[in-house]
PDB file of N, CA and C in Angstrom:
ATOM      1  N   UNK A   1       1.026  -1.255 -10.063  1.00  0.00           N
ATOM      2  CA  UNK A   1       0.612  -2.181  -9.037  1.00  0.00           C
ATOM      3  C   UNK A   1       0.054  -1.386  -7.880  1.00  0.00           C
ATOM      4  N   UNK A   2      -1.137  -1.467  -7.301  1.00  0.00           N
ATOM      5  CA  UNK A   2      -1.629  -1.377  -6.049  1.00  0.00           C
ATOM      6  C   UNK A   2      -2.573  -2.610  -5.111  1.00  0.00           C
ATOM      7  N   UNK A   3      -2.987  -1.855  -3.975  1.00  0.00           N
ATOM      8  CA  UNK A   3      -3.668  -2.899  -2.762  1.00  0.00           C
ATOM      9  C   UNK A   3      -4.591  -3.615  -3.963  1.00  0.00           C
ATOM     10  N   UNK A   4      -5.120  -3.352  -4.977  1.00  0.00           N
ATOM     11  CA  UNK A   4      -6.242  -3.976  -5.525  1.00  0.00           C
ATOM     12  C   UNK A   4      -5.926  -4.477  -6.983  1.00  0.00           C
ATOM     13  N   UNK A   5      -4.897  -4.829  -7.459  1.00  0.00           N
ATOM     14  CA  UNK A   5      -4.131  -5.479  -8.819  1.00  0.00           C
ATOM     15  C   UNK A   5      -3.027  -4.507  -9.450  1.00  0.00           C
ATOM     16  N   UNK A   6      -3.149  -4.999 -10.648  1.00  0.00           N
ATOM     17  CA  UNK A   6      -2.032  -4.641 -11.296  1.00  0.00           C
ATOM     18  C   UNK A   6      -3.011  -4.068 -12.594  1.00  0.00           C
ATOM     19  N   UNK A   7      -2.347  -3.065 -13.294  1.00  0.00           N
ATOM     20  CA  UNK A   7      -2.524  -2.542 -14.579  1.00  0.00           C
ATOM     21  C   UNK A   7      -1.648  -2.031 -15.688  1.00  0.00           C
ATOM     22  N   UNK A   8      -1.726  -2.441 -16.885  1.00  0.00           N
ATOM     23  CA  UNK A   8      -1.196  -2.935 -17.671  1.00  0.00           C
ATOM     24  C   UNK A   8      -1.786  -1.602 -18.734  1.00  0.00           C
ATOM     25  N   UNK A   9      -0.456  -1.407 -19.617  1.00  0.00           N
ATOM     26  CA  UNK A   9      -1.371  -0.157 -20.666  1.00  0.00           C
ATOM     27  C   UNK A   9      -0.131  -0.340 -22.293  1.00  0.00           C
ATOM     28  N   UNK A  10      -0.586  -0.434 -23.343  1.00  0.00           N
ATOM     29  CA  UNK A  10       0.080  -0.290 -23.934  1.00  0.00           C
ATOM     30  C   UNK A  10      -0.220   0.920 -24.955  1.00  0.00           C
ATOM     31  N   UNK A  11       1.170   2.139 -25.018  1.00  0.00           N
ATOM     32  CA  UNK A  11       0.331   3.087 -26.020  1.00  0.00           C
ATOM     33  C   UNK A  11       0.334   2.745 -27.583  1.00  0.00           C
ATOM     34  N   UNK A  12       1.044   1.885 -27.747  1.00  0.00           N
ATOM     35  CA  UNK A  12       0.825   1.403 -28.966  1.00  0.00           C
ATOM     36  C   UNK A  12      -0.193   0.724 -29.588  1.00  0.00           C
ATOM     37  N   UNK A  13      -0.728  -0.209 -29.206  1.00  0.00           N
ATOM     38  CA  UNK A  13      -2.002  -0.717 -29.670  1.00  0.00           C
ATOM     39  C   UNK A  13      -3.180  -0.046 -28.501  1.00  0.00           C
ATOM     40  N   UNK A  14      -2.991   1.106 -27.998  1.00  0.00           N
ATOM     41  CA  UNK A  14      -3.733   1.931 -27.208  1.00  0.00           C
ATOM     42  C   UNK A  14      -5.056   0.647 -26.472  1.00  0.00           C
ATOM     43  N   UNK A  15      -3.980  -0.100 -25.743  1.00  0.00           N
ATOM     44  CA  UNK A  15      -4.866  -1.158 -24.807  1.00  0.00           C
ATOM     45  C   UNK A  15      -4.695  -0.950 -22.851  1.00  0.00           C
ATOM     46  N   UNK A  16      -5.903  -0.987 -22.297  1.00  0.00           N
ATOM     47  CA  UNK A  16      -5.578  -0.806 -21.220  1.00  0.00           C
ATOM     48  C   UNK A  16      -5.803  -2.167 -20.321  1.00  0.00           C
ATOM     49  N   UNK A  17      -5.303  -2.919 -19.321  1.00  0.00           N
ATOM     50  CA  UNK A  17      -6.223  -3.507 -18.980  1.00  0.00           C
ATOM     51  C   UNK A  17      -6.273  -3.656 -17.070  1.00  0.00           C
ATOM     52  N   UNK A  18      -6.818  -3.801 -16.980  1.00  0.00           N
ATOM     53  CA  UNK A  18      -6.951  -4.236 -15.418  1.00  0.00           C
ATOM     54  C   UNK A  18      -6.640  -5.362 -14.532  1.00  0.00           C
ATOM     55  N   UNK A  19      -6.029  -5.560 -13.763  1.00  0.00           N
ATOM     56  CA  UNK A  19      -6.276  -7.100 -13.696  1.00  0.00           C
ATOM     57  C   UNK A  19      -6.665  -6.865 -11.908  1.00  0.00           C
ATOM     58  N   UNK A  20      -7.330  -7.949 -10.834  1.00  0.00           N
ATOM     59  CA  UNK A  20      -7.380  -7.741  -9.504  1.00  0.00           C
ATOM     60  C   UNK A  20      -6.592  -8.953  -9.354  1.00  0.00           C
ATOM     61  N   UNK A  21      -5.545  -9.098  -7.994  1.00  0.00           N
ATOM     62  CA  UNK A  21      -4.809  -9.881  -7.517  1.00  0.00           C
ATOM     63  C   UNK A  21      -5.348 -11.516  -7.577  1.00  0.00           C
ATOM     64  N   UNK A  22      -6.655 -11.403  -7.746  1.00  0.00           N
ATOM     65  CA  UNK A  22      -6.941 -12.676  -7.539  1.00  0.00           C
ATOM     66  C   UNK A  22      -7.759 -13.294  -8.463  1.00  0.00           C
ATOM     67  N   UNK A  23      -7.819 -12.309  -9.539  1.00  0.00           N
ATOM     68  CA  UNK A  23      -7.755 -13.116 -10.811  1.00  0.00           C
ATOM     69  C   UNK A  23      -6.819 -13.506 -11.116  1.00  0.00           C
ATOM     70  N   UNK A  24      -5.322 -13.353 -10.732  1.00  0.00           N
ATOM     71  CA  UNK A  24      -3.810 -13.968 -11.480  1.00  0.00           C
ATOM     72  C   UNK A  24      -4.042 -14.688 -11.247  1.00  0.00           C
ATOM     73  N   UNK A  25      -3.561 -15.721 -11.798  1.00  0.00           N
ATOM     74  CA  UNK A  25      -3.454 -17.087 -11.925  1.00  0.00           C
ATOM     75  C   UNK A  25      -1.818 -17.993 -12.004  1.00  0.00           C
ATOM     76  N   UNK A  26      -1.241 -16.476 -12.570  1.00  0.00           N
ATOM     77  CA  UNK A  26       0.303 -16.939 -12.649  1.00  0.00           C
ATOM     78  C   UNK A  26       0.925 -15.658 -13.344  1.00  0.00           C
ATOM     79  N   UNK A  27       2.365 -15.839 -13.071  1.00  0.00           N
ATOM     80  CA  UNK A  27       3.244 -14.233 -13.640  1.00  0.00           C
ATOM     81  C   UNK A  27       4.595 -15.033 -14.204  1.00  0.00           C
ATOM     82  N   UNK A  28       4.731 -14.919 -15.859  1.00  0.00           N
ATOM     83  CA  UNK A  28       5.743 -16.060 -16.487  1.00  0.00           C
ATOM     84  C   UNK A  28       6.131 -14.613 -16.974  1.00  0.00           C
ATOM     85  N   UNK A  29       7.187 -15.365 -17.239  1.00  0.00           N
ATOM     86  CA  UNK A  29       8.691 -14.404 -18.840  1.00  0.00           C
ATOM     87  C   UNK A  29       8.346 -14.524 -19.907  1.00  0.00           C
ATOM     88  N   UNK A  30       6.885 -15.437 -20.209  1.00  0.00           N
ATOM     89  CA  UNK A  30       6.546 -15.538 -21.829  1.00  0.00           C
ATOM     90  C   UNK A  30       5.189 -15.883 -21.763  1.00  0.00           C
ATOM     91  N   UNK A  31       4.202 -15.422 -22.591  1.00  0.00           N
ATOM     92  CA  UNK A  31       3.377 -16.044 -23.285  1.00  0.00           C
ATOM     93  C   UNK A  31       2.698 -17.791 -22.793  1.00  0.00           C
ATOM     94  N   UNK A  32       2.113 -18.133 -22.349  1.00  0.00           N
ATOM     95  CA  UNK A  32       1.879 -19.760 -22.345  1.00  0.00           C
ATOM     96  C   UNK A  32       2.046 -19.822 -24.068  1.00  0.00           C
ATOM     97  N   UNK A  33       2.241 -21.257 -23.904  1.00  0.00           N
ATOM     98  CA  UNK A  33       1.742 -21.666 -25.259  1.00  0.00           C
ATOM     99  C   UNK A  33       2.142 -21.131 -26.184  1.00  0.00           C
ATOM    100  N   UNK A  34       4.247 -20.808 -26.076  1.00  0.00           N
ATOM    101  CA  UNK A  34       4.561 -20.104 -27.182  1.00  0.00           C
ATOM    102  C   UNK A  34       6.063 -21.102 -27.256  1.00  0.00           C
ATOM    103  N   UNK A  35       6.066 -21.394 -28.887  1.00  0.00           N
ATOM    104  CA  UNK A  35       7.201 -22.850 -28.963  1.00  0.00           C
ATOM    105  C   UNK A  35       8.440 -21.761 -28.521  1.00  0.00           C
ATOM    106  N   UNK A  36       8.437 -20.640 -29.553  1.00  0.00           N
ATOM    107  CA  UNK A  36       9.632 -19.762 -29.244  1.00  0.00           C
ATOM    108  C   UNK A  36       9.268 -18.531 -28.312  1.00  0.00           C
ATOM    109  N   UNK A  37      10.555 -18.325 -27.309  1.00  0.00           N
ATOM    110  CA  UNK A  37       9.941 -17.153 -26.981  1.00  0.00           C
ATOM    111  C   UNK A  37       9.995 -16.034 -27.403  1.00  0.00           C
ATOM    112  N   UNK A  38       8.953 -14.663 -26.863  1.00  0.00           N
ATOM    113  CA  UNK A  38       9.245 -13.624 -28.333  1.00  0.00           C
ATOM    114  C   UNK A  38      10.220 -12.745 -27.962  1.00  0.00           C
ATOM    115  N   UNK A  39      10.361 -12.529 -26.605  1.00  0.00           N
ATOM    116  CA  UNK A  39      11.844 -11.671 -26.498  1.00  0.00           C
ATOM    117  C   UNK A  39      11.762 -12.067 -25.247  1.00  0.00           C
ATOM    118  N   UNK A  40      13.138 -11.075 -24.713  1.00  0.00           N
ATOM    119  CA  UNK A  40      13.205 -11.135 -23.085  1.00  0.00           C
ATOM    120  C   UNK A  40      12.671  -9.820 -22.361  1.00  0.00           C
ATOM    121  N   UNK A  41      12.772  -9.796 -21.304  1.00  0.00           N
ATOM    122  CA  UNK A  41      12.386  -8.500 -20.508  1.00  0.00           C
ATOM    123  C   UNK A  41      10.775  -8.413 -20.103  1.00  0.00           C
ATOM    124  N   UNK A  42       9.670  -9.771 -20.264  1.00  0.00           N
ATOM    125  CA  UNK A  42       8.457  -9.455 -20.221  1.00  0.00           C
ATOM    126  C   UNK A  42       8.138 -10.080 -18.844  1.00  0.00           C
ATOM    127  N   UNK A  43       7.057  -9.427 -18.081  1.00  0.00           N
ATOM    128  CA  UNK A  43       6.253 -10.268 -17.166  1.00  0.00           C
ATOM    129  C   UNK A  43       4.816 -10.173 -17.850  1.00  0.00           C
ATOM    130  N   UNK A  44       4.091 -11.232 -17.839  1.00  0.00           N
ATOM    131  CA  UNK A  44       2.852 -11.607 -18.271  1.00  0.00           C
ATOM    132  C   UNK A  44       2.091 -12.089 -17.482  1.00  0.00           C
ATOM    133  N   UNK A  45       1.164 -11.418 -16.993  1.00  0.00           N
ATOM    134  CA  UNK A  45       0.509 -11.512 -16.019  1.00  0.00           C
ATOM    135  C   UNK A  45      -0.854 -12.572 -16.825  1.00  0.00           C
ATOM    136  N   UNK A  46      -0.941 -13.995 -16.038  1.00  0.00           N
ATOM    137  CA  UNK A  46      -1.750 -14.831 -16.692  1.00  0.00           C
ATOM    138  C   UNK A  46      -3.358 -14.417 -15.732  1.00  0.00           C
ATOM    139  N   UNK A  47      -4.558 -14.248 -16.473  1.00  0.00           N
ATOM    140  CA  UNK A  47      -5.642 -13.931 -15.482  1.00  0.00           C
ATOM    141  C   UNK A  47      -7.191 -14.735 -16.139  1.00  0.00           C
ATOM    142  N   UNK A  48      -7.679 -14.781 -15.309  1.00  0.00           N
ATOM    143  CA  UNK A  48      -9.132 -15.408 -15.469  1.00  0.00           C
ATOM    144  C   UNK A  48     -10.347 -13.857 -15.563  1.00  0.00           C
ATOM    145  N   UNK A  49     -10.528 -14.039 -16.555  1.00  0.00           N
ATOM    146  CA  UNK A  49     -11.830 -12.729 -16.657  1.00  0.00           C
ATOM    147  C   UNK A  49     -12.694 -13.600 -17.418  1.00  0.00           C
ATOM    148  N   UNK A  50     -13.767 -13.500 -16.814  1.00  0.00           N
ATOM    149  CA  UNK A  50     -15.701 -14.258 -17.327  1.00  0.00           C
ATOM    150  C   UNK A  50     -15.103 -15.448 -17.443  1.00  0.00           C
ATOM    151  N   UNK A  51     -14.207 -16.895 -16.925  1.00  0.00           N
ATOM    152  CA  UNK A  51     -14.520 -17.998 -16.831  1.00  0.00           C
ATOM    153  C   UNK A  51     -13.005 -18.315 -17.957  1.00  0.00           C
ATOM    154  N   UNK A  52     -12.391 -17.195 -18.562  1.00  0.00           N
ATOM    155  CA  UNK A  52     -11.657 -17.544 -19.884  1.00  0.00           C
ATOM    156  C   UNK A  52      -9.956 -16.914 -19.314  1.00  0.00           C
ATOM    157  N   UNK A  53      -8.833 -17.650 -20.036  1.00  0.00           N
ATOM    158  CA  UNK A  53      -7.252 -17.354 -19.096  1.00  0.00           C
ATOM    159  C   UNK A  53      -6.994 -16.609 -20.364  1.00  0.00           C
ATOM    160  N   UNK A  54      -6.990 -15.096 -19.526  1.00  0.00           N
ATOM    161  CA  UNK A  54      -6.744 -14.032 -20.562  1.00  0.00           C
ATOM    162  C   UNK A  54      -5.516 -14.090 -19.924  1.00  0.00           C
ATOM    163  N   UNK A  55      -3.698 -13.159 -21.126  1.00  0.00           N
ATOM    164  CA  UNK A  55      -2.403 -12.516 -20.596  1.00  0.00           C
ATOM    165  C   UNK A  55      -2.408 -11.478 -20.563  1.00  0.00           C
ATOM    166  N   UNK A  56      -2.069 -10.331 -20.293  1.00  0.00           N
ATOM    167  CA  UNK A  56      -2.066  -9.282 -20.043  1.00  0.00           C
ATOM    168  C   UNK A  56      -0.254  -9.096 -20.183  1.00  0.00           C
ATOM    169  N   UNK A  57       0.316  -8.536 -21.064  1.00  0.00           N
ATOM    170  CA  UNK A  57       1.731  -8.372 -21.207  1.00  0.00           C
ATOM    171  C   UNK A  57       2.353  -6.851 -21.033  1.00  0.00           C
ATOM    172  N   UNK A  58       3.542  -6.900 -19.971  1.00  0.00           N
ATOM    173  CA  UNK A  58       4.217  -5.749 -19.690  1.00  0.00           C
ATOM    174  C   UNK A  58       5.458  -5.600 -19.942  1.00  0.00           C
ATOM    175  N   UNK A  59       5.622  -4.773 -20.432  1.00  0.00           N
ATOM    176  CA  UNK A  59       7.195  -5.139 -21.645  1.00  0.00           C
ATOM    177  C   UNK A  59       8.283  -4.229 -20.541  1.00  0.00           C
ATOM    178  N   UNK A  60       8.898  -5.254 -19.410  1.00  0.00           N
ATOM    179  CA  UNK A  60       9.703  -4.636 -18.075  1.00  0.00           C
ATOM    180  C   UNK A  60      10.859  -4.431 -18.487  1.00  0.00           C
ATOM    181  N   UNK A  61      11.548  -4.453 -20.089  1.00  0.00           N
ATOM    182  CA  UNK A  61      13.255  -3.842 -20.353  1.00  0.00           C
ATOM    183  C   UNK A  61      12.700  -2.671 -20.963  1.00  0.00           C
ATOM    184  N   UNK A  62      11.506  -2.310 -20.958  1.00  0.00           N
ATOM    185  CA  UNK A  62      11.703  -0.498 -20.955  1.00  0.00           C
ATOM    186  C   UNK A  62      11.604   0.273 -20.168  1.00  0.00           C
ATOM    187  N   UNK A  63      11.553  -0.141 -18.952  1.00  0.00           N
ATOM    188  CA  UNK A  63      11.940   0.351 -17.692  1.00  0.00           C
ATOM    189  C   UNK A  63      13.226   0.129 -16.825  1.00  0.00           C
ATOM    190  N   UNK A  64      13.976  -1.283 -17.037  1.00  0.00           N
ATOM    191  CA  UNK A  64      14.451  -1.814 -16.114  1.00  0.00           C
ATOM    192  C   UNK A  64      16.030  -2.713 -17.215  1.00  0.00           C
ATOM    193  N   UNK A  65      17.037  -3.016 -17.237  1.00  0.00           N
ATOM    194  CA  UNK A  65      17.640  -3.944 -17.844  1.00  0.00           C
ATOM    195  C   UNK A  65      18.170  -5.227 -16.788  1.00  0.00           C
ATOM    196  N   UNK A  66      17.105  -4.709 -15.302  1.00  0.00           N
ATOM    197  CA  UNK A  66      17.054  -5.818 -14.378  1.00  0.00           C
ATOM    198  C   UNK A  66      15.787  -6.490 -14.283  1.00  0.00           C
ATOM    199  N   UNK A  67      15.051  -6.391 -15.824  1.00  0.00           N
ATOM    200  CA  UNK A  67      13.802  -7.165 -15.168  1.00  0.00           C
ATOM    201  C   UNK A  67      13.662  -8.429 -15.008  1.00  0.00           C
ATOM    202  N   UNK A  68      14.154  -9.159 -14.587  1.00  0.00           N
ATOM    203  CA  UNK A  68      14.290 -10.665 -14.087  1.00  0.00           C
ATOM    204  C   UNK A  68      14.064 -10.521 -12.351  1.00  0.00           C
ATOM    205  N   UNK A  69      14.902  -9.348 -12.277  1.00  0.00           N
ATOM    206  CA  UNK A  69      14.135  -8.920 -10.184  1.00  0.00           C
ATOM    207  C   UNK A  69      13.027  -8.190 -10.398  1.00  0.00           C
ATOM    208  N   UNK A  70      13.037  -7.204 -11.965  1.00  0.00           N
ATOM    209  CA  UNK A  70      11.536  -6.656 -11.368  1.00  0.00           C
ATOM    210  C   UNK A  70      10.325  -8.053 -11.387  1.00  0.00           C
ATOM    211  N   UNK A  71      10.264  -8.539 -12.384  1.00  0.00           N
ATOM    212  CA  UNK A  71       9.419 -10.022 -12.343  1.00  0.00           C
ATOM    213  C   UNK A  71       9.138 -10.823 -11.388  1.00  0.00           C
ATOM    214  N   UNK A  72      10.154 -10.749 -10.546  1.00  0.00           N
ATOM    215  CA  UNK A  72      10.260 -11.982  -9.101  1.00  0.00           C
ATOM    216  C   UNK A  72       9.287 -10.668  -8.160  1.00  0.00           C
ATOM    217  N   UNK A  73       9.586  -9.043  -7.965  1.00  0.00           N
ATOM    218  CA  UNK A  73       9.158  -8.143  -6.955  1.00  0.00           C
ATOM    219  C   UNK A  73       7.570  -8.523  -7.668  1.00  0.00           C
ATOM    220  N   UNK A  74       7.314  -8.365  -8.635  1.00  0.00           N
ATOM    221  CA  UNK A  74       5.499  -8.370  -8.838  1.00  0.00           C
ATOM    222  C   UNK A  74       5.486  -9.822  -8.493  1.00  0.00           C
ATOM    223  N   UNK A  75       5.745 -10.741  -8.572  1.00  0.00           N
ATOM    224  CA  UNK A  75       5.111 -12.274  -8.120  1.00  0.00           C
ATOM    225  C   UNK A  75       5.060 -12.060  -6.782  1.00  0.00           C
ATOM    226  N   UNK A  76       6.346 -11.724  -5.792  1.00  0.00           N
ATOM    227  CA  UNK A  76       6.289 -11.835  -4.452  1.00  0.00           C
ATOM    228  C   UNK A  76       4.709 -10.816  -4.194  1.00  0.00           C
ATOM    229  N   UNK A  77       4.908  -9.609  -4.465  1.00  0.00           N
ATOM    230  CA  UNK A  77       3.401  -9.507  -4.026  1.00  0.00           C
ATOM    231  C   UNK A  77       2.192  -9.881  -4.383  1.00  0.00           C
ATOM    232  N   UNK A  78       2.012 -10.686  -5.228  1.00  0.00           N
ATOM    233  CA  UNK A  78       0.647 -11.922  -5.990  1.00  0.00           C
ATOM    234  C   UNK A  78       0.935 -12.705  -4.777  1.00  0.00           C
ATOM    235  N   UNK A  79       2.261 -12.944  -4.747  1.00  0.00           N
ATOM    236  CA  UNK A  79       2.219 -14.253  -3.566  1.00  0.00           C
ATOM    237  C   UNK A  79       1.838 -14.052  -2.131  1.00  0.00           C
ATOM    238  N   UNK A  80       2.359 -12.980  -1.619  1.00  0.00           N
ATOM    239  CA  UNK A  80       2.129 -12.557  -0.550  1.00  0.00           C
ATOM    240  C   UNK A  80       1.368 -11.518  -0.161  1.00  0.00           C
ATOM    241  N   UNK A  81      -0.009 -11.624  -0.165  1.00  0.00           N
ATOM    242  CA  UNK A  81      -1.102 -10.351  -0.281  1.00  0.00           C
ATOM    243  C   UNK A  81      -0.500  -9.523   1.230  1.00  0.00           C
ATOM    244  N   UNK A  82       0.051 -10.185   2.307  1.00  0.00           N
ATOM    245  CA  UNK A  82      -0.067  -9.062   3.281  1.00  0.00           C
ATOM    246  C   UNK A  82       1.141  -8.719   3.280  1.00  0.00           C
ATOM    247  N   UNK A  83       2.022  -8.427   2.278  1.00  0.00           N
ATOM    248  CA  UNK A  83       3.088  -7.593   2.296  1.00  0.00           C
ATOM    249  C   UNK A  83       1.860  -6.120   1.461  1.00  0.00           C
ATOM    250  N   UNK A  84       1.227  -6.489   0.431  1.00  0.00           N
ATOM    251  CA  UNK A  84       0.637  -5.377  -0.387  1.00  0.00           C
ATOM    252  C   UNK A  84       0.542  -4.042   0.099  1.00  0.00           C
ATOM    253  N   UNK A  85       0.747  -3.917   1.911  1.00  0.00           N
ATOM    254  CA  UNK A  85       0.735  -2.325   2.278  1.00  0.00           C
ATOM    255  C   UNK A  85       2.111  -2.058   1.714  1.00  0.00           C
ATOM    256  N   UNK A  86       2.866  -2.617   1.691  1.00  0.00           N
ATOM    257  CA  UNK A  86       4.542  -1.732   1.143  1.00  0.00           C
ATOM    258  C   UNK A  86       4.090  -1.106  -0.357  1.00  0.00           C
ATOM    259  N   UNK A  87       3.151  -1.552  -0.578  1.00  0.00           N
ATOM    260  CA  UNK A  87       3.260  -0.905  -1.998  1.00  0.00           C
ATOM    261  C   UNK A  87       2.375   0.698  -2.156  1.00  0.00           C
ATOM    262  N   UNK A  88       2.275   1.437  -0.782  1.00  0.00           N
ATOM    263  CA  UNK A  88       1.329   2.258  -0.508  1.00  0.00           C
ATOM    264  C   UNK A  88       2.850   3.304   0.036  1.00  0.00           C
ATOM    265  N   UNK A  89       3.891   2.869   0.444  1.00  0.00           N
ATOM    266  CA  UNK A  89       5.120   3.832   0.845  1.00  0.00           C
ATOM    267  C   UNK A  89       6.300   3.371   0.194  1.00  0.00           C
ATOM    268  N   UNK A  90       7.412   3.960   1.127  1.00  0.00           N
ATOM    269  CA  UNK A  90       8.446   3.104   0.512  1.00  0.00           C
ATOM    270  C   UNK A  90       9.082   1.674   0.189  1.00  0.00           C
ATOM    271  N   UNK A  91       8.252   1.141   1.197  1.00  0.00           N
ATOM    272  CA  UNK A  91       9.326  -0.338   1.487  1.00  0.00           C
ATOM    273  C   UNK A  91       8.768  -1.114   0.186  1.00  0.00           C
ATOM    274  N   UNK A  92       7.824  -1.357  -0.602  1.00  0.00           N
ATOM    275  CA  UNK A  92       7.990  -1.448  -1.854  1.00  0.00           C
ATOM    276  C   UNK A  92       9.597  -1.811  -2.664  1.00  0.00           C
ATOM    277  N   UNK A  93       9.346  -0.677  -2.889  1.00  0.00           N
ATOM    278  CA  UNK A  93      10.475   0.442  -3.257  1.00  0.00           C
ATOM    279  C   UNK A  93      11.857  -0.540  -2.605  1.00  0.00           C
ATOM    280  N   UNK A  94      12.234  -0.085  -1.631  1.00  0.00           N
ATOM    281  CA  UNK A  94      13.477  -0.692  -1.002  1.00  0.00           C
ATOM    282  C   UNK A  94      13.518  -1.870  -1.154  1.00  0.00           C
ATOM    283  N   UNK A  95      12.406  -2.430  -1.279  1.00  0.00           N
ATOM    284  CA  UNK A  95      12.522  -4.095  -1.312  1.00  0.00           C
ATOM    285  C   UNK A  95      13.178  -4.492  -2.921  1.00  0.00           C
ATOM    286  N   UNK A  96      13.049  -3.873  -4.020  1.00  0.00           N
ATOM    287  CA  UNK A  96      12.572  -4.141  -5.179  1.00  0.00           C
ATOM    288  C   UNK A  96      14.807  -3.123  -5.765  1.00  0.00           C
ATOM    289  N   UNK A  97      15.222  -2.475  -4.523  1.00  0.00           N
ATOM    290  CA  UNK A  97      16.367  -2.018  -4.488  1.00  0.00           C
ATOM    291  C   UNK A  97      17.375  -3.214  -4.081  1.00  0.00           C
ATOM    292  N   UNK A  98      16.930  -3.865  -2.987  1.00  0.00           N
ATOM    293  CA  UNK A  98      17.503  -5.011  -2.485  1.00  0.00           C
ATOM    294  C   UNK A  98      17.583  -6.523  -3.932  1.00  0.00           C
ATOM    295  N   UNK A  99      16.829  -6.334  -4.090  1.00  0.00           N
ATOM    296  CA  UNK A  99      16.766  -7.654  -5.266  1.00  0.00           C
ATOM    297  C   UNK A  99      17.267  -7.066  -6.560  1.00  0.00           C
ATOM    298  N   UNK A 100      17.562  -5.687  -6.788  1.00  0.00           N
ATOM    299  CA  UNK A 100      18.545  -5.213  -7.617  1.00  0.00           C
ATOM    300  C   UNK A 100      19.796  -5.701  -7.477  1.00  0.00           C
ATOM    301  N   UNK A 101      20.113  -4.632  -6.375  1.00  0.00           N
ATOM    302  CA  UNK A 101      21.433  -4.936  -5.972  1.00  0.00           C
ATOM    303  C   UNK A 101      21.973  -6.724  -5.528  1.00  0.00           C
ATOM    304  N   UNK A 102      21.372  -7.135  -5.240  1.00  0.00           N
ATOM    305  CA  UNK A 102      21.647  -8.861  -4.756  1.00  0.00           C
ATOM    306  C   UNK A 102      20.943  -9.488  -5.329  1.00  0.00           C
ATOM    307  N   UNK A 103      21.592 -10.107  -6.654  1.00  0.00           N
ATOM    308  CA  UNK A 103      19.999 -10.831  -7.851  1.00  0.00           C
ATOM    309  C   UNK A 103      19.772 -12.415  -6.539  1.00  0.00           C
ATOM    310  N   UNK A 104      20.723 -12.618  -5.714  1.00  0.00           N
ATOM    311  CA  UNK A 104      20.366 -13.268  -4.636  1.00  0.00           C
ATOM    312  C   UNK A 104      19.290 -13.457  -3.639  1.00  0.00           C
ATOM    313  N   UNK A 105      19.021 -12.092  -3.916  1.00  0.00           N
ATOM    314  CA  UNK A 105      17.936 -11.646  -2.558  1.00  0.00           C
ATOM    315  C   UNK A 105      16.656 -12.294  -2.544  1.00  0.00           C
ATOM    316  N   UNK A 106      16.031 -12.925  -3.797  1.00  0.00           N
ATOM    317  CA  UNK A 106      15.003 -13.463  -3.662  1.00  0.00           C
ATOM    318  C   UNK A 106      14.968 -14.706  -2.805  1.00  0.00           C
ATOM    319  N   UNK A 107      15.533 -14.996  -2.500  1.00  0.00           N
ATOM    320  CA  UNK A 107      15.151 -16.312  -1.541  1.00  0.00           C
ATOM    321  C   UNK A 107      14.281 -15.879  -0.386  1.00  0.00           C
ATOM    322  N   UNK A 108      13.760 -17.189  -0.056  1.00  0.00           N
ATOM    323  CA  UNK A 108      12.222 -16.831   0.594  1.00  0.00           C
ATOM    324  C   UNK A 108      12.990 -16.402   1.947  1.00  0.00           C
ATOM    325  N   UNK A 109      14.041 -16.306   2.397  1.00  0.00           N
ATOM    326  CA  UNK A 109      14.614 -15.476   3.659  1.00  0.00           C
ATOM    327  C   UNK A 109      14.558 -14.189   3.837  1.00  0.00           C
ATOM    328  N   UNK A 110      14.864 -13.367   2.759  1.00  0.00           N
ATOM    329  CA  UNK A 110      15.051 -12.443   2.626  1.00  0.00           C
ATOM    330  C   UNK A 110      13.823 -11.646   2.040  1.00  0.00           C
ATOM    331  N   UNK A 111      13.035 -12.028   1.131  1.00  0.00           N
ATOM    332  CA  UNK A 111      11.442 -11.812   0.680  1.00  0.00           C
ATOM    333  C   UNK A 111      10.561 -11.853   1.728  1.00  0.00           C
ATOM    334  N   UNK A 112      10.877 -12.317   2.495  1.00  0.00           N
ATOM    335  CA  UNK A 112       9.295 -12.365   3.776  1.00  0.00           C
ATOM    336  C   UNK A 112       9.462 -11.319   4.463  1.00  0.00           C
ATOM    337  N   UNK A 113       7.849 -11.122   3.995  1.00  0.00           N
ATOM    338  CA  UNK A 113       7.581  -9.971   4.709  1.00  0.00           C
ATOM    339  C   UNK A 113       7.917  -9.778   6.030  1.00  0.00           C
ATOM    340  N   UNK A 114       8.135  -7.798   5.994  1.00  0.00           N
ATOM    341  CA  UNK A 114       8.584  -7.597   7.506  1.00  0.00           C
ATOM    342  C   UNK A 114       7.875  -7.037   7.821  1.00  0.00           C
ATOM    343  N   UNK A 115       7.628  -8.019   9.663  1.00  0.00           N
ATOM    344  CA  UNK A 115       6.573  -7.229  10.660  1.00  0.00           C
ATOM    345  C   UNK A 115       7.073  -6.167  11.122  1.00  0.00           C
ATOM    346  N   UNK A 116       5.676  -5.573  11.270  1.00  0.00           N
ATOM    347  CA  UNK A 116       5.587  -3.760  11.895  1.00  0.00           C
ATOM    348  C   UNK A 116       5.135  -3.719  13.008  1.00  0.00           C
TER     349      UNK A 116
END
């Protein structure tokens, strides 16, 4: 994730992709348009490229066995473009520690951005 989207890479089917913040369209735990889901641990970044709603899938339990906060930390910044400088230092970071530690923390009290 940076000031200008998110990117996505898988080395297995050696796919890269790009996405800019404002092509998302939405950030789910699954697939649209799937009866079952295929596992847990994913954020899927839903995006519009040439007119068509491409997913872009990031498989977040091989990083994390908290990705349910990492999922909520990438939406809050889709949601909130002028937090996006935290993602240039630490507070990122600390923010994304806080919603670890307190699966509470997401409430929009505690998520809004802090002025500098």
């Amino acid at each position: 994730m940076g000031l200008d989207g998110v990117e996505t890479c898988s080395a297995q089917f050696a796919d890269y992709k790009h996405s800019d913040w404002a092509n998302i369209t939405d950030i789910l735990d699954q697939p649209p348009n799937r009866r079952r889901p295929i596992r847990r641990g994913l954020i899927v970044f839903q995006c519009t490229r040439g007119g068509k709603s491409v997913g872009s899938t990031f498989y977040a339990d091989a990083l994390t066995s908290d990705y349910d906060a990492l999922r909520e930390w990438v939406r809050f910044y889709w949601q909130h473009p002028e937090a996006r400088a935290e993602l240039t230092d630490g507070r990122a970071l600390e923010r994304l520690r806080q919603l670890t530690a307190n699966p509470r923390a997401n409430d929009a009290a505690t998520m809004t951005p802090k002025r500098e």
